[in-house]
PDB file of N, CA and C in Angstrom:
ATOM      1  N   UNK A   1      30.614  31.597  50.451  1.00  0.00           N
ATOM      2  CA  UNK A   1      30.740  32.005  49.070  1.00  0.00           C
ATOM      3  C   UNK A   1      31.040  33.501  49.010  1.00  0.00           C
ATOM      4  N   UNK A   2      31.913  33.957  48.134  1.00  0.00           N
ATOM      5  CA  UNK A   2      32.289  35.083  48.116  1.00  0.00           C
ATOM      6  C   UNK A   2      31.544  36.299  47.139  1.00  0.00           C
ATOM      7  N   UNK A   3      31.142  36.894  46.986  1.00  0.00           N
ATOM      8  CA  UNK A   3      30.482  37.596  45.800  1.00  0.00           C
ATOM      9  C   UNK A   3      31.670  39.307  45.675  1.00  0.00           C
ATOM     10  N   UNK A   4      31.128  39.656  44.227  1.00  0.00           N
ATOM     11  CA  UNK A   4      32.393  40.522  43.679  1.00  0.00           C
ATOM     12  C   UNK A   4      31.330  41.116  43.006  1.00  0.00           C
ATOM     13  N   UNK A   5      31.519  42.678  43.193  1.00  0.00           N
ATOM     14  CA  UNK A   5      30.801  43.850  42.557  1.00  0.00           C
ATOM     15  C   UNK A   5      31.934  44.512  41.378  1.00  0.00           C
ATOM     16  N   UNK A   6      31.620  44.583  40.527  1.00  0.00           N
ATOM     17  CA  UNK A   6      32.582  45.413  39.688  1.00  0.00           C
ATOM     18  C   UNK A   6      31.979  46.645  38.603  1.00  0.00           C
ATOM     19  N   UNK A   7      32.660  47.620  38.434  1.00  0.00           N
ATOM     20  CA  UNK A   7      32.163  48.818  37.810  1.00  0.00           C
ATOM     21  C   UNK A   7      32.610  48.557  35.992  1.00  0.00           C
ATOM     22  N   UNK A   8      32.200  49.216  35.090  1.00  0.00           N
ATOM     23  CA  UNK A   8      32.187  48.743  33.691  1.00  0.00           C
ATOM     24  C   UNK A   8      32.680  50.289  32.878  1.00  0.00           C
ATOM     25  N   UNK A   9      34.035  50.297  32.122  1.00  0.00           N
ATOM     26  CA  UNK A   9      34.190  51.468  31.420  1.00  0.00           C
ATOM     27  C   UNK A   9      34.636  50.773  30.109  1.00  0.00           C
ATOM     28  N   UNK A  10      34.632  51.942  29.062  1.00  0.00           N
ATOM     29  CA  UNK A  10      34.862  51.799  27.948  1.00  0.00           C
ATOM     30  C   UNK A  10      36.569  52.680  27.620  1.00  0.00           C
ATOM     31  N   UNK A  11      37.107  52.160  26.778  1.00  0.00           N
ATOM     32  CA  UNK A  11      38.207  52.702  26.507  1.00  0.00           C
ATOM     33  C   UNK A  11      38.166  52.333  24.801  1.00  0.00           C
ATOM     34  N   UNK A  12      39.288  52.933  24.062  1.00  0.00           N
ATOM     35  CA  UNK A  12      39.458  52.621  22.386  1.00  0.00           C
ATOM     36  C   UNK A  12      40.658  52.424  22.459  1.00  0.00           C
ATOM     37  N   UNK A  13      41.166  51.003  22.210  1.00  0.00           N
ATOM     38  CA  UNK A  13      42.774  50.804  21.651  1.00  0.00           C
ATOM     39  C   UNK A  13      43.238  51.081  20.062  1.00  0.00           C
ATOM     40  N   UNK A  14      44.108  51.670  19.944  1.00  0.00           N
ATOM     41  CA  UNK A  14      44.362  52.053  18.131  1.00  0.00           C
ATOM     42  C   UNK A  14      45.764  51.242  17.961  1.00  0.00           C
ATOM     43  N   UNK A  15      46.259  51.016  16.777  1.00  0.00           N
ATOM     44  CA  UNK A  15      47.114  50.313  16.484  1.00  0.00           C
ATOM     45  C   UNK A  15      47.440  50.053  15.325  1.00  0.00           C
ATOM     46  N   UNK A  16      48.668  50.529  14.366  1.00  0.00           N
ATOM     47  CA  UNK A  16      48.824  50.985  13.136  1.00  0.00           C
ATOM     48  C   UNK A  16      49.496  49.454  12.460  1.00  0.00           C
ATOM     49  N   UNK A  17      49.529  48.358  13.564  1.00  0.00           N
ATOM     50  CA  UNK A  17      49.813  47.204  12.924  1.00  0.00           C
ATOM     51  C   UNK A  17      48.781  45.837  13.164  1.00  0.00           C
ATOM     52  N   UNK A  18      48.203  46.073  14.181  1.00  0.00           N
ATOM     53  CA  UNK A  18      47.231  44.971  14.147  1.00  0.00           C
ATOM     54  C   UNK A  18      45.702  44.765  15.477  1.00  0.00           C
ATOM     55  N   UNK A  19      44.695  44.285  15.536  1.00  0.00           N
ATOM     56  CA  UNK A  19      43.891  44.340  16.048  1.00  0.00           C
ATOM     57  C   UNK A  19      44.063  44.056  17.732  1.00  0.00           C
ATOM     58  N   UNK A  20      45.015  42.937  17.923  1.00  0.00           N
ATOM     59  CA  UNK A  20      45.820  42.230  18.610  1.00  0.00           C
ATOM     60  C   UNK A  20      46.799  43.545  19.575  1.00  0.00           C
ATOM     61  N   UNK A  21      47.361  44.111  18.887  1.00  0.00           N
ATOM     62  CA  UNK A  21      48.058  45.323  19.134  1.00  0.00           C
ATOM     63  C   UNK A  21      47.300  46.277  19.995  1.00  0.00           C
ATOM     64  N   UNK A  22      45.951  46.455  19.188  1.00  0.00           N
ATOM     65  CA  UNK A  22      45.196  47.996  19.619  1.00  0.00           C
ATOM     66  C   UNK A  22      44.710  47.189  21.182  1.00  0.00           C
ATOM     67  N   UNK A  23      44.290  46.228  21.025  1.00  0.00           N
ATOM     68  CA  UNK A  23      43.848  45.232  22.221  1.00  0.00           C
ATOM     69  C   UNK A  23      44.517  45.264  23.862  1.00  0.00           C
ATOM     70  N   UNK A  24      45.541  45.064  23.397  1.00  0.00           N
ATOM     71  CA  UNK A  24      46.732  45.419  24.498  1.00  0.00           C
ATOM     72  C   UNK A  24      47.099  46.591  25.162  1.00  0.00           C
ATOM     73  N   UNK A  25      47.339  47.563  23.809  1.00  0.00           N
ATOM     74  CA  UNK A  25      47.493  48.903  24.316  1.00  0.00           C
ATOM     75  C   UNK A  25      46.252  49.392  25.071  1.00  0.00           C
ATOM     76  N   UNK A  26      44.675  49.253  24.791  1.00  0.00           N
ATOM     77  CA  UNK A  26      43.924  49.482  25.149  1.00  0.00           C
ATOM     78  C   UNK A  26      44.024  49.135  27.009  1.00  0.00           C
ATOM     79  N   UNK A  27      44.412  47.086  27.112  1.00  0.00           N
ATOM     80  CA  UNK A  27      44.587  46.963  28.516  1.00  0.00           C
ATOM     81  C   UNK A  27      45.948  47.363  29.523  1.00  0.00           C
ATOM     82  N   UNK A  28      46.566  47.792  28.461  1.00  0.00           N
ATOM     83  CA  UNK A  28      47.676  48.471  29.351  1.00  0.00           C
ATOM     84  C   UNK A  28      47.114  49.583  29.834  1.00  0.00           C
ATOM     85  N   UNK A  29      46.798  50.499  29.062  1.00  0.00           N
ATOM     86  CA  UNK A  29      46.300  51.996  29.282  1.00  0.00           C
ATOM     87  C   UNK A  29      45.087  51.690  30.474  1.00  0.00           C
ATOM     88  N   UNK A  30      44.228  50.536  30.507  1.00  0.00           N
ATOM     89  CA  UNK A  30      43.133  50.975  31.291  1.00  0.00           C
ATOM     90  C   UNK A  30      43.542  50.332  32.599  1.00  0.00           C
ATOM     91  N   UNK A  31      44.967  49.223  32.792  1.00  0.00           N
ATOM     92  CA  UNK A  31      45.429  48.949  33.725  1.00  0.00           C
ATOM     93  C   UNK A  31      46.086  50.353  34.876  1.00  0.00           C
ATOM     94  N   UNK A  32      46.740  51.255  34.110  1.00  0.00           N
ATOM     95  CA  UNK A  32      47.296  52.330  34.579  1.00  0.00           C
ATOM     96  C   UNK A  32      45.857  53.233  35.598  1.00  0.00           C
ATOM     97  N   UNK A  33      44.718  53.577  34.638  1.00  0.00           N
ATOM     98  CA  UNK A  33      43.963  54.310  35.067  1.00  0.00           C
ATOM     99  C   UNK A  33      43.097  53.297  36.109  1.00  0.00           C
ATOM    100  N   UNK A  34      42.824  52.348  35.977  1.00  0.00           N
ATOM    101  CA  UNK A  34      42.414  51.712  37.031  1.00  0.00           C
ATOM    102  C   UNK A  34      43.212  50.393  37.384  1.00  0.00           C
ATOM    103  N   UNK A  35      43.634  50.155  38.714  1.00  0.00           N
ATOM    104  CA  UNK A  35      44.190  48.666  38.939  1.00  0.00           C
ATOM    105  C   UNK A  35      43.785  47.867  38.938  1.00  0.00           C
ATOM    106  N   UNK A  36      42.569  47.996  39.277  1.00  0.00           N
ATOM    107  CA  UNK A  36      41.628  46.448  39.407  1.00  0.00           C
ATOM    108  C   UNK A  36      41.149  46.154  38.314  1.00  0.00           C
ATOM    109  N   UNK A  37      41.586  46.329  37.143  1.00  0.00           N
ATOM    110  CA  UNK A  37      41.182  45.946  35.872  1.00  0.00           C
ATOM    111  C   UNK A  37      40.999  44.946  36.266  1.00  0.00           C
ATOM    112  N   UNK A  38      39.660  43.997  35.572  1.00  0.00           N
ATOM    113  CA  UNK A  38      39.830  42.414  35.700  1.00  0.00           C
ATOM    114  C   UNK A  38      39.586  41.532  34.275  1.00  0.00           C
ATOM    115  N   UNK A  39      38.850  42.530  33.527  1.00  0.00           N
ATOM    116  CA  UNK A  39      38.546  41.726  32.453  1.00  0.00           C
ATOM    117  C   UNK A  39      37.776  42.682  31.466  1.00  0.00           C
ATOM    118  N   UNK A  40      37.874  41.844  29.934  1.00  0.00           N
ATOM    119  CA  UNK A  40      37.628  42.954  29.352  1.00  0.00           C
ATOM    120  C   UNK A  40      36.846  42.203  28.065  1.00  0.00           C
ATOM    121  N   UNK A  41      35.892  43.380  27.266  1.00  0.00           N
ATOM    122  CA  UNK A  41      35.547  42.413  26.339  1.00  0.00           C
ATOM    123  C   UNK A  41      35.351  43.467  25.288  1.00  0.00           C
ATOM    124  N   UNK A  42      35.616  42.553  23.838  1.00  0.00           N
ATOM    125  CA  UNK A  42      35.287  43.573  22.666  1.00  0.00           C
ATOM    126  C   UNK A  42      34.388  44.115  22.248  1.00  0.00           C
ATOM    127  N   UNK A  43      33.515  45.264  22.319  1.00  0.00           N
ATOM    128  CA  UNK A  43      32.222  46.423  21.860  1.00  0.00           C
ATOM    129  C   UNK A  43      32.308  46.155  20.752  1.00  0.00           C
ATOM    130  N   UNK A  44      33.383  46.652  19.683  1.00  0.00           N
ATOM    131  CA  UNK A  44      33.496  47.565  18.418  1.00  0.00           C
ATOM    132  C   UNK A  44      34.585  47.346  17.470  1.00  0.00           C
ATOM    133  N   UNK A  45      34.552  46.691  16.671  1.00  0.00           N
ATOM    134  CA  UNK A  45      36.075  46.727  15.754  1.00  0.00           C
ATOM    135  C   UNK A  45      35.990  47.525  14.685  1.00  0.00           C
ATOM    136  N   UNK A  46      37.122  48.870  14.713  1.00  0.00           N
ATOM    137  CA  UNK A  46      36.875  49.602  12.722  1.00  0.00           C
ATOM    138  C   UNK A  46      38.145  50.033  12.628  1.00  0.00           C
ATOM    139  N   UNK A  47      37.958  50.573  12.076  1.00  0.00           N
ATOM    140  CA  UNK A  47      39.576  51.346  11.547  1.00  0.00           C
ATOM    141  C   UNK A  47      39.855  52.780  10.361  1.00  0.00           C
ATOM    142  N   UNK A  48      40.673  52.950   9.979  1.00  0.00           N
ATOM    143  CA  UNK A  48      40.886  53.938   9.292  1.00  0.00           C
ATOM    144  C   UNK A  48      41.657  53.025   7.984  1.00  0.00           C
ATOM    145  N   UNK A  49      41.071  53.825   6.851  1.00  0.00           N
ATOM    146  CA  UNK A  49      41.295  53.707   5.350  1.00  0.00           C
ATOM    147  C   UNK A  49      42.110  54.332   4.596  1.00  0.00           C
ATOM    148  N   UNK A  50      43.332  54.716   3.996  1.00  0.00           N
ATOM    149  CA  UNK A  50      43.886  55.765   3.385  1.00  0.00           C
ATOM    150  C   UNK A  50      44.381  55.135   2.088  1.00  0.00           C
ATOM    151  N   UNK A  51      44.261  55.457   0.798  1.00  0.00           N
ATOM    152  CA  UNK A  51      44.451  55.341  -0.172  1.00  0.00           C
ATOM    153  C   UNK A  51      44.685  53.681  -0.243  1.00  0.00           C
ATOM    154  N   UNK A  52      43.610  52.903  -0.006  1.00  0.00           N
ATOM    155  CA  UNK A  52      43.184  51.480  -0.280  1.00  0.00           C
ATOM    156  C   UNK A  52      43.953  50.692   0.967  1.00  0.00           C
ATOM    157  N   UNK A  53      44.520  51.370   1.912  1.00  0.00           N
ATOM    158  CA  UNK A  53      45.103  50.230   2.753  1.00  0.00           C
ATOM    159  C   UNK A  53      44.711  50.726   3.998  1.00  0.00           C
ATOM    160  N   UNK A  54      44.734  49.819   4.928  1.00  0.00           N
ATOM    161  CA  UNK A  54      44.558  49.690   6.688  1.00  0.00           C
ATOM    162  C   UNK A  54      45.713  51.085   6.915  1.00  0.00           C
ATOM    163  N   UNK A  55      45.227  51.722   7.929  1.00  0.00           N
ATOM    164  CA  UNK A  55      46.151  53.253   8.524  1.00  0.00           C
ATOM    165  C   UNK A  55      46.098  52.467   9.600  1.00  0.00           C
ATOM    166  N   UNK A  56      45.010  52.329  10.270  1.00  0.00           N
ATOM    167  CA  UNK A  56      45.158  52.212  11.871  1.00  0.00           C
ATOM    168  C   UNK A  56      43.585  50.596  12.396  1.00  0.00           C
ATOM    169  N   UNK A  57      44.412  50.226  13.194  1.00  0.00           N
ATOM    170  CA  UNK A  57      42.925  49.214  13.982  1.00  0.00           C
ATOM    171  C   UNK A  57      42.397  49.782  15.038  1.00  0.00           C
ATOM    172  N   UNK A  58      40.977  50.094  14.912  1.00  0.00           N
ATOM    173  CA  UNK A  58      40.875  50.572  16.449  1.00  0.00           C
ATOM    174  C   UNK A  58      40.143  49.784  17.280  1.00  0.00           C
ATOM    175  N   UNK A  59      39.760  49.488  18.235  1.00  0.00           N
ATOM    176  CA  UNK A  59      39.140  48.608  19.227  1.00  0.00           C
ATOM    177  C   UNK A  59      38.229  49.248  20.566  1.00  0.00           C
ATOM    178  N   UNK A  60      37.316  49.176  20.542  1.00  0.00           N
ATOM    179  CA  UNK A  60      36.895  49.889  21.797  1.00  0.00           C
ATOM    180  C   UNK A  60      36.369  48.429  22.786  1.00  0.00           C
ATOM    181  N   UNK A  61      36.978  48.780  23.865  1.00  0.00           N
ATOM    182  CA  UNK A  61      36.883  47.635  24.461  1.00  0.00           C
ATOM    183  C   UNK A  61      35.675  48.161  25.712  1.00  0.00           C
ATOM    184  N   UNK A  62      35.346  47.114  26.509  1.00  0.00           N
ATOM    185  CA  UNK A  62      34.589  47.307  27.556  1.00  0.00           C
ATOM    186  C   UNK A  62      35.658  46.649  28.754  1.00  0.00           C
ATOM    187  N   UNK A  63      36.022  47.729  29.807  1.00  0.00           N
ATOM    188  CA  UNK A  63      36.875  46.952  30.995  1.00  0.00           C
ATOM    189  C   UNK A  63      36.334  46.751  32.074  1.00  0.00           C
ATOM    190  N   UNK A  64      36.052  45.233  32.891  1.00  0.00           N
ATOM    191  CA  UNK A  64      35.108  45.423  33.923  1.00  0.00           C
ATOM    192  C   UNK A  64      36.692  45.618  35.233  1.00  0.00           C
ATOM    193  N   UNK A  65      36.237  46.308  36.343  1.00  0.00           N
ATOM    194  CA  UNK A  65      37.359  46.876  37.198  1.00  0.00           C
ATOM    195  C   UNK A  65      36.661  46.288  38.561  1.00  0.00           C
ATOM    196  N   UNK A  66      37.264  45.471  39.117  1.00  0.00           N
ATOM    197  CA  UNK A  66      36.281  44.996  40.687  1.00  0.00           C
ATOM    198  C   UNK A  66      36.157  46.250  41.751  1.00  0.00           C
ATOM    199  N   UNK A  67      35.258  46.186  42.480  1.00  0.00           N
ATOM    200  CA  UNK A  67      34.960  47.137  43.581  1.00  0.00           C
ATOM    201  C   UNK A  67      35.441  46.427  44.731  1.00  0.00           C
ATOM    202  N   UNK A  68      36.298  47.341  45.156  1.00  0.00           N
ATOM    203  CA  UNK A  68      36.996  46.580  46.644  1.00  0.00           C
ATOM    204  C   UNK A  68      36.085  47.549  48.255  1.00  0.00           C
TER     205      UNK A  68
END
């Protein structure tokens, strides 16, 4: 049986069209800074308000990254 250690960071995806959006950008961006991204899960959903409508989605995600 194999066992897998992995380390845990936080990142914030933003996204001026949808939650879905900020989500992605978030795992692109944390793919770059770490490779072993493996998986990820949602902390936090809010956003920004400007004169009655959605500005931005933001997302702070949690990325778990395996230890090799």
């Amino acid at each position: 049986m194999e066992f897998a250690s992995y380390k845990k960071f936080e990142i914030v995806g933003t996204s001026p069209h949808s939650l879905s959006d900020a989500i992605v950008n978030a795992v692109e961006k944390a793919t770059q800074i770490e490779p072993t991204s493996a998986w990820f899960e949602v902390a936090e959903i809010r956003g920004r308000v400007h004169n009655g409508a959605i500005q931005q989605f933001q997302v702070t995600l949690r990325i778990g990254a395996k230890l090799e």
